[in-house]
Protein backbone atom coordinates (compact mmCIF):
# COMPACT_ATOMS: atom_id res chain seq x y z
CA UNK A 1 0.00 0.00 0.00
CA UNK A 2 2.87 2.65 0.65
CA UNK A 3 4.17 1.35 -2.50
CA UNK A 4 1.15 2.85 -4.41
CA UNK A 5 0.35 6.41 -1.92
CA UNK A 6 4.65 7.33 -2.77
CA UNK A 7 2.86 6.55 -6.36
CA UNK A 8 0.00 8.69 -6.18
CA UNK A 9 1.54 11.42 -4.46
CA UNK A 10 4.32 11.55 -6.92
CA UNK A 11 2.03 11.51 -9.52
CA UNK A 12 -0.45 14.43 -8.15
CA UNK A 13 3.59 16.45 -7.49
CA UNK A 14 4.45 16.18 -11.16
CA UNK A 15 0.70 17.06 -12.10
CA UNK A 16 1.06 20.09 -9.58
CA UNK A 17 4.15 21.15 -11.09
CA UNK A 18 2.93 20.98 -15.04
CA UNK A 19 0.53 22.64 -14.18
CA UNK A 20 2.10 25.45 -12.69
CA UNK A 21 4.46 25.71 -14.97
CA UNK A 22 1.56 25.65 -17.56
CA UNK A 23 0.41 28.92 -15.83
CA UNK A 24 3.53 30.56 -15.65
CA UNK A 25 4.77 29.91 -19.33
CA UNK A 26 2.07 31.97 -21.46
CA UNK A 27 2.42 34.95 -19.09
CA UNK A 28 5.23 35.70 -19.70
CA UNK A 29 5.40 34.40 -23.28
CA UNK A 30 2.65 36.77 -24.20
CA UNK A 31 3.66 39.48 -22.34
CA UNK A 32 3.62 43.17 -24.37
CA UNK A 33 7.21 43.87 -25.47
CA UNK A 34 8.72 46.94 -23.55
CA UNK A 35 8.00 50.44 -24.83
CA UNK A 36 10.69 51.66 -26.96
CA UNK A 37 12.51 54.38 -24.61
CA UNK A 38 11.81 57.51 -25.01
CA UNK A 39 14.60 60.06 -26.08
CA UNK A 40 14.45 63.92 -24.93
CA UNK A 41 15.53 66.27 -27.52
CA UNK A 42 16.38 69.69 -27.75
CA UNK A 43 16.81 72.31 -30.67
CA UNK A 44 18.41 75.67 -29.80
CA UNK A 45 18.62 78.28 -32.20
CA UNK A 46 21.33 81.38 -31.31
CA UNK A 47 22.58 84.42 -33.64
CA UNK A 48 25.54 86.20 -33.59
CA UNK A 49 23.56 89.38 -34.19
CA UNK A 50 19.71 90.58 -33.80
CA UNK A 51 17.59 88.62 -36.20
CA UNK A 52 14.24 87.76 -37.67
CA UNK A 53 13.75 84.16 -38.14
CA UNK A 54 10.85 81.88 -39.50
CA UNK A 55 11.36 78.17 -37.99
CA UNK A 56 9.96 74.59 -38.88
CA UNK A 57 10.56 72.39 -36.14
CA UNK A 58 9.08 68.51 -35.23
CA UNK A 59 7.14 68.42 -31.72
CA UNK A 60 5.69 65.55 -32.29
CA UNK A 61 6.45 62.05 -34.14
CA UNK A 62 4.51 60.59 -36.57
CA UNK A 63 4.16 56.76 -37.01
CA UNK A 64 5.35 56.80 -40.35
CA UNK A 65 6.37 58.49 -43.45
CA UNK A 66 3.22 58.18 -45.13
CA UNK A 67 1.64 59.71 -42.13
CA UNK A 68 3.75 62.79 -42.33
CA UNK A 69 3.29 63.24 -45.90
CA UNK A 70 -0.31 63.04 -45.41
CA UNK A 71 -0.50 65.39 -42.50
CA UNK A 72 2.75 67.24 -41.57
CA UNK A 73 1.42 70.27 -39.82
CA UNK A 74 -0.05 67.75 -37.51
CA UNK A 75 3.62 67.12 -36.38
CA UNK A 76 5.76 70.17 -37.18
CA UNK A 77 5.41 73.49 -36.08
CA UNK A 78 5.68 76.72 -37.27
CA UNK A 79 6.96 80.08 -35.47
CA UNK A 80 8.32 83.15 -36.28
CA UNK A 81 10.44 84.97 -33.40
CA UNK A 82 13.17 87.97 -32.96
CA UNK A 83 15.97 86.49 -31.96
CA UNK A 84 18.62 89.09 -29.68
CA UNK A 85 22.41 88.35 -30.44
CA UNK A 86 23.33 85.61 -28.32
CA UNK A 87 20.57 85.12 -26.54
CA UNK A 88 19.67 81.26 -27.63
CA UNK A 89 15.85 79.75 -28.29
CA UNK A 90 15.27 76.48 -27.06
CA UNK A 91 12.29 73.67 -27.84
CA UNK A 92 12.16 70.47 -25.54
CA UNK A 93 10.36 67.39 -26.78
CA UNK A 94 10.61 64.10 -26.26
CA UNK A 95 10.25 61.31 -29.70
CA UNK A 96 10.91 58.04 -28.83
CA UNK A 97 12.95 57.79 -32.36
CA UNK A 98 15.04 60.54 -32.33
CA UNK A 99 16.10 60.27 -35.94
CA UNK A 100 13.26 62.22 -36.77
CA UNK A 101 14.50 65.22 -35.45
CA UNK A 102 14.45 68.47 -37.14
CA UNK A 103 14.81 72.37 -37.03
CA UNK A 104 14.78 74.64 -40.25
CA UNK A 105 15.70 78.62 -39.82
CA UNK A 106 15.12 80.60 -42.21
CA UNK A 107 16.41 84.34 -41.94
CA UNK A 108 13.53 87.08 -42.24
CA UNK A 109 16.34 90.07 -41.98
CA UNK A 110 16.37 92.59 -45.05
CA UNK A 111 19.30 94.23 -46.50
CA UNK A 112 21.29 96.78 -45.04
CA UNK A 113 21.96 94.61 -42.15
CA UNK A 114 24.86 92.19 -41.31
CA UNK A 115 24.36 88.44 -41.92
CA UNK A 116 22.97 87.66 -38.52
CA UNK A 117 24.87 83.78 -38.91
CA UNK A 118 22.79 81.51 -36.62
CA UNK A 119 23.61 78.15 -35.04
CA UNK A 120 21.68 75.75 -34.81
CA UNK A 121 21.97 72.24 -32.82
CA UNK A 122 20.08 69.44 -31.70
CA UNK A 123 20.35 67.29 -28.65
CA UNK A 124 19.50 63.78 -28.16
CA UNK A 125 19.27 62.65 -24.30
CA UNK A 126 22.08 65.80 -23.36
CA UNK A 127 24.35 64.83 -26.59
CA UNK A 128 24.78 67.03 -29.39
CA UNK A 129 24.11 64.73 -32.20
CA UNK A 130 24.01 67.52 -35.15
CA UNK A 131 24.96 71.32 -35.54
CA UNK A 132 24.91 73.74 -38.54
CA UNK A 133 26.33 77.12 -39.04
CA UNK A 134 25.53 79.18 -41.65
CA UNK A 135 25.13 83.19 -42.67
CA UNK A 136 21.44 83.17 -43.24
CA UNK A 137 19.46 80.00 -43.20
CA UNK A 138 20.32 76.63 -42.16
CA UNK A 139 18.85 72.98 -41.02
CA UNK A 140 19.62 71.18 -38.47
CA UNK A 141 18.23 67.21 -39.02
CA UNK A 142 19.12 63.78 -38.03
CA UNK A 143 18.45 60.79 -40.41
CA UNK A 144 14.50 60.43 -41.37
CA UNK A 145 15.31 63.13 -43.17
């Protein structure tokens, strides 16, 4: 008779541990992949001299390509400012694919005045990761573009 209960009870052990095992397994084998981490990026915008500037600048990401072809003001935004010498603009966002990244300046300033000759640079998580100089108008981007 012991012979048979060390049976049983080994028997109901393995059942208890299939089982529970059984449970365990699909949790976490159908468990949501982690979020992709998001990245916090900065464009800054500074002149060596007083300026007028138009600027095109991603706040927001878009799924896709197709998405921002179809709708790219629902992504970008647009702003004019006055820009004192040396004194820089900044815009924080955070895009959990950096790569599409992106600041165009465009110089409003007439003639008669100096070439105002803005930087421009974006940051990806504190890291400069492009920069542009030019006398007039320039992009920063990183690679979507």
């Amino acid at each position: 008779m012991r012979h048979a209960t060390n049976k049983i009870g080994a028997s109901l052990g393995v059942a208890a541990l299939v089982c529970a095992a059984g449970l365990a397994g699909p949790a976490t084998s159908h468990a949501d992949p982690a979020p992709a981490p998001a990245h916090q990026v900065r464009y800054t915008l500074v002149s060596q001299g007083d300026a007028d500037f138009d600027l095109y600048y991603l706040v927001n990401q878009p799924p896709n390509k197709e998405a921002y072809n179809a709708d790219s003001y629902a992504y970008l935004k647009k702003e004019s400012i006055t820009l004192a010498g040396g004194v820089p603009w900044t815009f924080d966002t955070t895009l959990a694919d950096p790569q599409w990244a992106i600041l165009t300046v465009s110089s409003t300033t007439h003639g008669m005045r100096a070439a105002p000759n803005p930087h421009c640079d974006i940051t990806v998580d504190g890291q400069i990761a492009t920069q542009q100089d030019a006398p007039y108008n320039l992009q920063c981007q990183l690679g979507q573009w």
